[in-house]
N, C-alpha and C. Protein backbone atom coordinates (compact mmCIF):
# COMPACT_ATOMS: atom_id res chain seq x y z
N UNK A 1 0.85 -1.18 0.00
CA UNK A 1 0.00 0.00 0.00
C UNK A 1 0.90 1.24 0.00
N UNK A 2 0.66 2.16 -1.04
CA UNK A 2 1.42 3.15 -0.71
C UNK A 2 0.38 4.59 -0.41
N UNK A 3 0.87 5.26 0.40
CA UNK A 3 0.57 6.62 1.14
C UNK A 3 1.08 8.18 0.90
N UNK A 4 -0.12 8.76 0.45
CA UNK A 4 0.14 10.33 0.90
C UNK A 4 -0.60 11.32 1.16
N UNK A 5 0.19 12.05 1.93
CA UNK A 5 -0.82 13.33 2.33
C UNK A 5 -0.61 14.35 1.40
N UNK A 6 -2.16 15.49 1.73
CA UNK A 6 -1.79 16.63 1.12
C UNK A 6 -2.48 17.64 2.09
N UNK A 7 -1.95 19.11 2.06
CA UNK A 7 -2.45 19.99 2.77
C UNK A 7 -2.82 21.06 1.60
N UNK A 8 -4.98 21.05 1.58
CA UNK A 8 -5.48 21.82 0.40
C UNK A 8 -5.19 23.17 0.65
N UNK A 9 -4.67 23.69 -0.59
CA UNK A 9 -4.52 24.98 -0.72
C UNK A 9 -5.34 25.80 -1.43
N UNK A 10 -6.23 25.38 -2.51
CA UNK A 10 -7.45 26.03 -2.56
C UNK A 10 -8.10 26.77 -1.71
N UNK A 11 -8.48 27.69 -1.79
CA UNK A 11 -9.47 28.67 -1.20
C UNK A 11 -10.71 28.20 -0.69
N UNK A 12 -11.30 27.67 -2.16
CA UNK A 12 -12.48 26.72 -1.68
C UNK A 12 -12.53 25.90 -1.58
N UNK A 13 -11.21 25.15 -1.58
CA UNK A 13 -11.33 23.92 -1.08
C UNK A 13 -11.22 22.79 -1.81
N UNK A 14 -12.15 21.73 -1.45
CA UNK A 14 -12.22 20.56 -2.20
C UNK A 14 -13.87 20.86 -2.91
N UNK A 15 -14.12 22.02 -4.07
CA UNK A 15 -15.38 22.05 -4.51
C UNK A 15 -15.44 21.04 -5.60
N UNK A 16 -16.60 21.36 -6.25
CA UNK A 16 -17.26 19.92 -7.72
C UNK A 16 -16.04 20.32 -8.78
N UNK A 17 -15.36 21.25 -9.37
CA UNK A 17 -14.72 20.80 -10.71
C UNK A 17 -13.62 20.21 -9.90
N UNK A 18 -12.59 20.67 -9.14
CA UNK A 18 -11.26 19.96 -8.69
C UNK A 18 -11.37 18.67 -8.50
N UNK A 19 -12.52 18.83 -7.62
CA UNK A 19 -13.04 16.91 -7.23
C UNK A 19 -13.29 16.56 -8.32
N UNK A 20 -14.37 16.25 -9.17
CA UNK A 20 -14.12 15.81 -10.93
C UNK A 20 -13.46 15.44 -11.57
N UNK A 21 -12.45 16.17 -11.60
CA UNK A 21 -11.00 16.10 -11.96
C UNK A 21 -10.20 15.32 -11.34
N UNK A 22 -10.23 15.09 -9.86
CA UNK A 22 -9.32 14.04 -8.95
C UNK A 22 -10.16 12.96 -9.41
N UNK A 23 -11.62 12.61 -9.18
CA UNK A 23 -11.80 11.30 -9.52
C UNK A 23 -11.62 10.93 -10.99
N UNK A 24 -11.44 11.79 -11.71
CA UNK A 24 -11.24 11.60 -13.06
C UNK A 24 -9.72 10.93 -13.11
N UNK A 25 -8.82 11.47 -12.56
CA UNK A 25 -7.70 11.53 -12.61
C UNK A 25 -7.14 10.08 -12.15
N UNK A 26 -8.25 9.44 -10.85
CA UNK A 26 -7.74 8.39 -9.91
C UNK A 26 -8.33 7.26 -10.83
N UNK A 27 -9.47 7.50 -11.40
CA UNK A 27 -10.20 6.98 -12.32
C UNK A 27 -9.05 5.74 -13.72
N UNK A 28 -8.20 6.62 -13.75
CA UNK A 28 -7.17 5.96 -15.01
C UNK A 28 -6.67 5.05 -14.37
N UNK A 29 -6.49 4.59 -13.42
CA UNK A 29 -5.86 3.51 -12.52
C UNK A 29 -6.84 2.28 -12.04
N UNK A 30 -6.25 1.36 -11.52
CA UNK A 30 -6.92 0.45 -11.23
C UNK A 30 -6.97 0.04 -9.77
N UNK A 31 -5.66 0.69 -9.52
CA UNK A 31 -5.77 0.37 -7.92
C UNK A 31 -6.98 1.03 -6.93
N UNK A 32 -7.45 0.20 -6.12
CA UNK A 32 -8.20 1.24 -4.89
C UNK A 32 -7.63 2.21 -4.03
N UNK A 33 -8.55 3.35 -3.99
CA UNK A 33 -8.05 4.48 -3.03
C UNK A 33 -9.11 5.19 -2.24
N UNK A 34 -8.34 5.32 -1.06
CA UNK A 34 -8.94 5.91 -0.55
C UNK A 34 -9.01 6.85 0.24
N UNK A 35 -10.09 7.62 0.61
CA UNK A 35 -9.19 8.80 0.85
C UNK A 35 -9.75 9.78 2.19
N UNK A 36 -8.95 10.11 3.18
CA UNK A 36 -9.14 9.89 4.69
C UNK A 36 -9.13 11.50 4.76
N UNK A 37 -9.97 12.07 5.86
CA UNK A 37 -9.91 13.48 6.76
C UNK A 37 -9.80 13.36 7.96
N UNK A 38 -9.04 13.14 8.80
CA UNK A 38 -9.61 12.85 10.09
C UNK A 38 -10.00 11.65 10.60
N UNK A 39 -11.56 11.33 10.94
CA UNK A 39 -12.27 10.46 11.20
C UNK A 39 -12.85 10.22 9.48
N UNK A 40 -12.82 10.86 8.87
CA UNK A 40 -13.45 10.56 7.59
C UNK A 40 -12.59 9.69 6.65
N UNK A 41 -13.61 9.53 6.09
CA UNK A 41 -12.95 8.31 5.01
C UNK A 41 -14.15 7.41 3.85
N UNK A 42 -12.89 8.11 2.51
CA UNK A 42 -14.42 7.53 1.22
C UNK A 42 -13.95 6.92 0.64
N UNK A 43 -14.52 6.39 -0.15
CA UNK A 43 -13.80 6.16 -1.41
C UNK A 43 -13.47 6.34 -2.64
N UNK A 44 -12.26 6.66 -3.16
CA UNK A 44 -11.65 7.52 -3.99
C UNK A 44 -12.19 7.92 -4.98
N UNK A 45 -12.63 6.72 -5.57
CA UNK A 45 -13.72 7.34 -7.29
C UNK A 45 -14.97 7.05 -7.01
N UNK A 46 -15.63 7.92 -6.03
CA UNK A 46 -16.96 8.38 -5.58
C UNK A 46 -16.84 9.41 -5.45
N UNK A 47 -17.49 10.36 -6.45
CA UNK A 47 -17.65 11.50 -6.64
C UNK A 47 -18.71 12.44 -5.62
N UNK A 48 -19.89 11.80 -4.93
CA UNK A 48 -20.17 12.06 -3.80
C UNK A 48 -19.91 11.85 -2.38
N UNK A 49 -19.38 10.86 -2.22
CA UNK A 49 -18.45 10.74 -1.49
C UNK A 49 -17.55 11.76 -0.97
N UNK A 50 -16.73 11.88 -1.95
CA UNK A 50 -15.71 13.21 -1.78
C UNK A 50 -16.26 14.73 -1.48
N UNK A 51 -17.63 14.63 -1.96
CA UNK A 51 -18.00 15.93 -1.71
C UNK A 51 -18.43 15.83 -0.86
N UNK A 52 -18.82 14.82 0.04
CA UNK A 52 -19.42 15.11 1.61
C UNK A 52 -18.70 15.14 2.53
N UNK A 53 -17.15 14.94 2.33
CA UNK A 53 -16.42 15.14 3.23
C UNK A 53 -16.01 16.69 3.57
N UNK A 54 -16.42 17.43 2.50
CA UNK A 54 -16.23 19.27 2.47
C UNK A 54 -15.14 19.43 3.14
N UNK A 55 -13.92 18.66 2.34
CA UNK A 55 -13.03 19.52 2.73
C UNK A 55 -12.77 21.41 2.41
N UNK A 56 -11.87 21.69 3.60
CA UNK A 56 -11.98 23.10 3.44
C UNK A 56 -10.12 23.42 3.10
N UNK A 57 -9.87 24.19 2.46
CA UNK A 57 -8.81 25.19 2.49
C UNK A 57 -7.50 24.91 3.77
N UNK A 58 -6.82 24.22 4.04
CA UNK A 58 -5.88 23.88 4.81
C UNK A 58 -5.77 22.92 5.60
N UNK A 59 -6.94 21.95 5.39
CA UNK A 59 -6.88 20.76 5.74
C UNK A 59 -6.12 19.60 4.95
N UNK A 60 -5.92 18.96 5.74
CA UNK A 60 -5.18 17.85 5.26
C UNK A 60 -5.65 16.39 4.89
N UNK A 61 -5.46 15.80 3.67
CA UNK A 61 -6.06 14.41 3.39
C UNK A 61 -4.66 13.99 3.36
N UNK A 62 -5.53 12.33 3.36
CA UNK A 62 -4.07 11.14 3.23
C UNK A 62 -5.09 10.35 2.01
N UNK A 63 -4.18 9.88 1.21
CA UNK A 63 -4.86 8.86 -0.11
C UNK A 63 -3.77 7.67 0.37
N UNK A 64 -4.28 6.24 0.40
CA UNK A 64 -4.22 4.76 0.57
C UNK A 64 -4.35 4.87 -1.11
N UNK A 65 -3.53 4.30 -1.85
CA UNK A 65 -3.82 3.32 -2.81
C UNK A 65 -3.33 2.18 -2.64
N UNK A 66 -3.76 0.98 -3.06
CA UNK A 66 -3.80 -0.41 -3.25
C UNK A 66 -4.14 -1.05 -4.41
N UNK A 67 -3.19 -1.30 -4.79
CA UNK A 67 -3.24 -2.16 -6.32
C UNK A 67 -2.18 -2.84 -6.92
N UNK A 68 -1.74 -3.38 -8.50
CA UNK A 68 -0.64 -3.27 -8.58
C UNK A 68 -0.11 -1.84 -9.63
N UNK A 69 -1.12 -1.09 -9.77
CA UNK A 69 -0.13 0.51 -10.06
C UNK A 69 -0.17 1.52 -8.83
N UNK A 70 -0.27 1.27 -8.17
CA UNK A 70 -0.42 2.09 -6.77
C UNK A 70 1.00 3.36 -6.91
N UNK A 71 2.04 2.86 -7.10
CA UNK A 71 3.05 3.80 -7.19
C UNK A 71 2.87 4.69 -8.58
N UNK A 72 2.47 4.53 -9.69
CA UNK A 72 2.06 5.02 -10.70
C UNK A 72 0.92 5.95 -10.36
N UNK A 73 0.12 5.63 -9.75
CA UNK A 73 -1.55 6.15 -9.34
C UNK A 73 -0.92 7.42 -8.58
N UNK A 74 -0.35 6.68 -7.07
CA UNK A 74 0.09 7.87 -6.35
C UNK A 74 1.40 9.44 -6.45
N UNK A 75 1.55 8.90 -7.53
CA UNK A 75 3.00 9.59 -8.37
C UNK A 75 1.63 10.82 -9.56
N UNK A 76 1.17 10.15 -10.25
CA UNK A 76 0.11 11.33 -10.71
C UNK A 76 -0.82 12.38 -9.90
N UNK A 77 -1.58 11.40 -8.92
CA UNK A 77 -2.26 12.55 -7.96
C UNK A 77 -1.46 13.42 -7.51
N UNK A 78 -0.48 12.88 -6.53
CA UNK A 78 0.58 13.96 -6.69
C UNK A 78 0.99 15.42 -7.10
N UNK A 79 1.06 14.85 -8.50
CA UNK A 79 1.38 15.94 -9.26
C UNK A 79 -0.16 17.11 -9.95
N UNK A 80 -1.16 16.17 -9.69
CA UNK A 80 -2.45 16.96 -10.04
C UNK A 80 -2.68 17.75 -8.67
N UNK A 81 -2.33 17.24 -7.93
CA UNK A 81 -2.79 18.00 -6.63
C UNK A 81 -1.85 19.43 -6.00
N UNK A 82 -0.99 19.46 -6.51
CA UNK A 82 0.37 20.44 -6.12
C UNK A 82 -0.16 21.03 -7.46
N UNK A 83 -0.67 20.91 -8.72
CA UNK A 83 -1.18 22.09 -9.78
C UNK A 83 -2.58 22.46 -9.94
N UNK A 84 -3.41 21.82 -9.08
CA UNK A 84 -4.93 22.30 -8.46
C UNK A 84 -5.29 22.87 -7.04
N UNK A 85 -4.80 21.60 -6.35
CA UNK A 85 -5.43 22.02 -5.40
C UNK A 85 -4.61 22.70 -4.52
């Protein structure tokens, strides 16, 4: 399983196009992810899901992927997330 955090820098946060775009993004992979606030926790390509967790502007998520592209998976979000969010 590989692991990472991120601390959102968006303003607004985790709203509907960024999220779209992350499950779009997690979507090309096969591995499972998932993806934690706290006590919270969804799953990755659930697009409502993600939005009920409302993240806000300086909070921090952790993404679990599990698969066998997990290092591939977590190497793209990555990089979508440091140019969105």
């Amino acid at each position: 399983m590989k692991e990472s955090s991120y601390i959102i820098k968006d303003p607004l946060g985790i709203h509907a196009r960024p999220a779209g775009l992350l499950i779009k993004k997690l979507q090309e992979f096969s591995s499972d992810v998932v993806i934690i606030r706290g006590s919270d926790r969804c799953e990755g390509k659930k697009m409502l899901a993600l939005m009920k967790m409302r993240v806000k502007a300086g909070e921090e998520i952790t993404l679990q992927f599990k698969g066998t592209d997990e290092e591939a998976a977590a190497t793209a979000v990555k990089t979508y997330l440091s140019e969105v969010l």
